[in-house]
N, C-alpha and C. Protein backbone atom coordinates (compact mmCIF):
# COMPACT_ATOMS: atom_id res chain seq x y z
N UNK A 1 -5.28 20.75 -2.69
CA UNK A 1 -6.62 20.73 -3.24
C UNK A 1 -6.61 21.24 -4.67
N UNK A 2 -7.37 20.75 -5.31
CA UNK A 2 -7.95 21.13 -7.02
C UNK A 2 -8.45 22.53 -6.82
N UNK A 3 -7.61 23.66 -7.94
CA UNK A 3 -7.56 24.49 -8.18
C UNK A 3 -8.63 24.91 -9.20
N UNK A 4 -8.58 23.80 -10.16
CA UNK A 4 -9.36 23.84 -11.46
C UNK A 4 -10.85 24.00 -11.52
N UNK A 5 -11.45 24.47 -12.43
CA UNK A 5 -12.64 25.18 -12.97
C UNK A 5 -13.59 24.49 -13.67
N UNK A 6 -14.06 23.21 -13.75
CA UNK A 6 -14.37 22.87 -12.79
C UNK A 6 -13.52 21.79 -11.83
N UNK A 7 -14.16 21.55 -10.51
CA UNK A 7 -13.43 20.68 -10.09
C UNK A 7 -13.15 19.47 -10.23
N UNK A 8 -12.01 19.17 -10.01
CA UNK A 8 -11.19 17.80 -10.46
C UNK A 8 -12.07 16.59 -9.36
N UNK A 9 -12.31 15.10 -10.09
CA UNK A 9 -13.04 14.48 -8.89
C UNK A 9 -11.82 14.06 -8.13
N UNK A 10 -11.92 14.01 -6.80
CA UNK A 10 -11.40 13.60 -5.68
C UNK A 10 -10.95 11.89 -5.89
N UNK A 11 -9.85 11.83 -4.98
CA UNK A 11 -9.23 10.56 -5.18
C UNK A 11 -10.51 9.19 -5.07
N UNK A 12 -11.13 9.33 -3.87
CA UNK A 12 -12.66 8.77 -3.47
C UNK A 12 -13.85 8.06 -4.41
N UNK A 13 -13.73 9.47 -5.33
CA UNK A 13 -14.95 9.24 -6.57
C UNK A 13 -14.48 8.11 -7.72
N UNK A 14 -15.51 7.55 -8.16
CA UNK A 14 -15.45 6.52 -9.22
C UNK A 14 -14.95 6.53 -10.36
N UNK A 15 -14.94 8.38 -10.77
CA UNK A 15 -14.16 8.71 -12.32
C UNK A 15 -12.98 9.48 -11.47
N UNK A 16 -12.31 9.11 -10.51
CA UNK A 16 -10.91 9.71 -10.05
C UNK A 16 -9.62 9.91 -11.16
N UNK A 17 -9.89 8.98 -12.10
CA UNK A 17 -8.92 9.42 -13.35
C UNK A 17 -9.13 10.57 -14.01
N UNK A 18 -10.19 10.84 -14.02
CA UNK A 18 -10.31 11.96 -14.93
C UNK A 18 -9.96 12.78 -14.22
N UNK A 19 -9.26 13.59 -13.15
CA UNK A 19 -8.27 14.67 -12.88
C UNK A 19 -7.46 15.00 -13.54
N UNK A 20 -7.28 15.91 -13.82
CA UNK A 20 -5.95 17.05 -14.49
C UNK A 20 -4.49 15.98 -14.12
N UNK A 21 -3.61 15.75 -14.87
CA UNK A 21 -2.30 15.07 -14.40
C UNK A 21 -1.24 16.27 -14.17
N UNK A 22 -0.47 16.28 -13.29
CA UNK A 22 -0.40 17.89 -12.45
C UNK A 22 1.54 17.24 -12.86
N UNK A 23 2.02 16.08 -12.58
CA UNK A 23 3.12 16.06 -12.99
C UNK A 23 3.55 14.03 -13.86
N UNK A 24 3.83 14.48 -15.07
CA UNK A 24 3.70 13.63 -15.85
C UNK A 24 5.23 12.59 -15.73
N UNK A 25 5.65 11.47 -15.85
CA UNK A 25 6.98 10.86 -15.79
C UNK A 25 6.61 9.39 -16.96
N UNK A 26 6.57 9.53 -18.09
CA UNK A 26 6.21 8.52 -19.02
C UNK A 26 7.70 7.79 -19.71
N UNK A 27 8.90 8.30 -19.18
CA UNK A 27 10.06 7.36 -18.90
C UNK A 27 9.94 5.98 -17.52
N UNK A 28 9.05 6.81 -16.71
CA UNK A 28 9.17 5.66 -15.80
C UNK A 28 7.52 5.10 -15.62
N UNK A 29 6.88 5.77 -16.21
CA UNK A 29 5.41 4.78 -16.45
C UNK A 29 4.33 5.27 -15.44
N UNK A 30 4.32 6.33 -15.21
CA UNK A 30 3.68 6.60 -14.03
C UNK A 30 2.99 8.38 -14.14
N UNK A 31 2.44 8.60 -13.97
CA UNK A 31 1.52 10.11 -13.38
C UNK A 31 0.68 10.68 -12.36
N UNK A 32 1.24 11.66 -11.49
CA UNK A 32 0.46 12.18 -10.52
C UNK A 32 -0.90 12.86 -10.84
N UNK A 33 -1.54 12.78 -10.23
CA UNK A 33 -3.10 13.47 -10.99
C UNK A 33 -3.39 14.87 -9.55
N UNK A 34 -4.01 15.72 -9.94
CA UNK A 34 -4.39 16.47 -9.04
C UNK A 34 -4.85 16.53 -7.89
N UNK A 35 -5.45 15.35 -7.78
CA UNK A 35 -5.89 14.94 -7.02
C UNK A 35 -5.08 13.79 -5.78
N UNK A 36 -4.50 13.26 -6.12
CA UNK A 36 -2.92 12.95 -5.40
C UNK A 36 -3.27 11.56 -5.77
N UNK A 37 -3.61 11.04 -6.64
CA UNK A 37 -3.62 10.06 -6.90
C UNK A 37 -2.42 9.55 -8.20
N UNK A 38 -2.12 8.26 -7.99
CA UNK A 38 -0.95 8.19 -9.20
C UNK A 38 -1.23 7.24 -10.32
N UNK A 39 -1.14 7.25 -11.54
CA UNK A 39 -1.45 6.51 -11.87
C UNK A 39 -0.62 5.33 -12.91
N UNK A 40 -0.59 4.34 -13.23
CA UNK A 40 0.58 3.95 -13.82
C UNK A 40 -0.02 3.27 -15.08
N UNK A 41 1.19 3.16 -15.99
CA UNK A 41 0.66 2.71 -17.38
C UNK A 41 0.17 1.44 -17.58
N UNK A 42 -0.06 0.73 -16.56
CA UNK A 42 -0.34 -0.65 -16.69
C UNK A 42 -1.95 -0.36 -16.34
N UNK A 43 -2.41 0.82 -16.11
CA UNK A 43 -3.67 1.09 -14.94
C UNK A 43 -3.81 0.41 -13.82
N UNK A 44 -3.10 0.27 -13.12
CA UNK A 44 -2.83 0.34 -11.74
C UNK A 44 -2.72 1.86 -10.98
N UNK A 45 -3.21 1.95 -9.95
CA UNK A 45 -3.03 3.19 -9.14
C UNK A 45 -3.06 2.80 -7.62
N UNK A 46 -2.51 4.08 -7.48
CA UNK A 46 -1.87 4.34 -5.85
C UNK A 46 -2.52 5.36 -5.37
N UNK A 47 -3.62 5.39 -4.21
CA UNK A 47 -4.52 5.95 -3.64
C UNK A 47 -3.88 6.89 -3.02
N UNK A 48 -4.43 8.17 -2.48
CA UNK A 48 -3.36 9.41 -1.07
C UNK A 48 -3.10 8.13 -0.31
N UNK A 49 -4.17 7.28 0.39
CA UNK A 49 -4.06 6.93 1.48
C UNK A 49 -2.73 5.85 1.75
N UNK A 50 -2.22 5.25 0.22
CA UNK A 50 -1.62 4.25 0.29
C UNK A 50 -2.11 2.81 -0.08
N UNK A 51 -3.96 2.80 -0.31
CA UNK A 51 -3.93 1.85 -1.06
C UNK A 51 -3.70 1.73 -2.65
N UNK A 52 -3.50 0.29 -2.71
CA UNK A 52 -3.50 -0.27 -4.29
C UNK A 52 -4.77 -0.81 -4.75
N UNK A 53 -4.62 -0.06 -6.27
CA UNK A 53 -5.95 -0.72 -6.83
C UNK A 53 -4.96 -1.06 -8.13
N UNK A 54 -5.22 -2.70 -8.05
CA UNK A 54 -5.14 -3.52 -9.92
C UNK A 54 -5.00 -3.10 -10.65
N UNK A 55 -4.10 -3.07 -11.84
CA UNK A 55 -4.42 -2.67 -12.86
C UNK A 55 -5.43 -3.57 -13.64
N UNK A 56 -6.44 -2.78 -14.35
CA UNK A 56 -8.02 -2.72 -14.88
C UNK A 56 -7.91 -2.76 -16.08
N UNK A 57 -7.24 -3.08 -17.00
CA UNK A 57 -7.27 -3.53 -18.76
C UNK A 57 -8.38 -4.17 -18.88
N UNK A 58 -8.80 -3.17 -19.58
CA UNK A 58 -9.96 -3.83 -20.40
C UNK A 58 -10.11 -5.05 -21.27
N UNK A 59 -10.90 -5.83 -21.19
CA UNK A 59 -10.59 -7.04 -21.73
C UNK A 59 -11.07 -6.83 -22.95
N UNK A 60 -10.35 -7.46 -23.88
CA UNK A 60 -9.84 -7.51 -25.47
C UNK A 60 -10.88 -8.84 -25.99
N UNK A 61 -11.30 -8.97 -26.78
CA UNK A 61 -12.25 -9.83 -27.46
C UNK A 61 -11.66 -10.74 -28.30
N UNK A 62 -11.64 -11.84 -28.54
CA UNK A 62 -10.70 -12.72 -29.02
C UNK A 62 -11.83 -12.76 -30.70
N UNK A 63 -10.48 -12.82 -31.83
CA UNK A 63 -11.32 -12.71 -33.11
C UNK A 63 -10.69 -14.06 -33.92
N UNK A 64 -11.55 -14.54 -34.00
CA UNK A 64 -11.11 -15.85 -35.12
C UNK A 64 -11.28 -15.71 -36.06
């Protein structure tokens, strides 16, 4: 459980990224968040439970 002051949102909640990243690995593209969620540089993440959610890139606006 989130230690932090205030508390970190839970894997569950809608801003779940915004947790504290508790152990960082940016050789292999990836971060644990406090909340036990992981997240990877593509924005893709890996739920406690084991599901997958997409990575979510924001879509880029094409300029002519």
């Amino acid at each position: 459980m989130c230690t932090h002051n205030p508390t970190c949102p839970t894997a569950e909640s809608p801003d779940r990224e915004a947790a504290r990243v508790v152990a960082a690995h940016p050789e292999q593209g990836w971060s644990l968040l406090c909340n036990a969620l992981i997240v990877f540089d593509d924005t893709g993440e890996l739920l406690p439970d084991g599901q997958i959610v997409a990575p979510h890139r924001p879509l880029v606006a094409a300029t002519t």
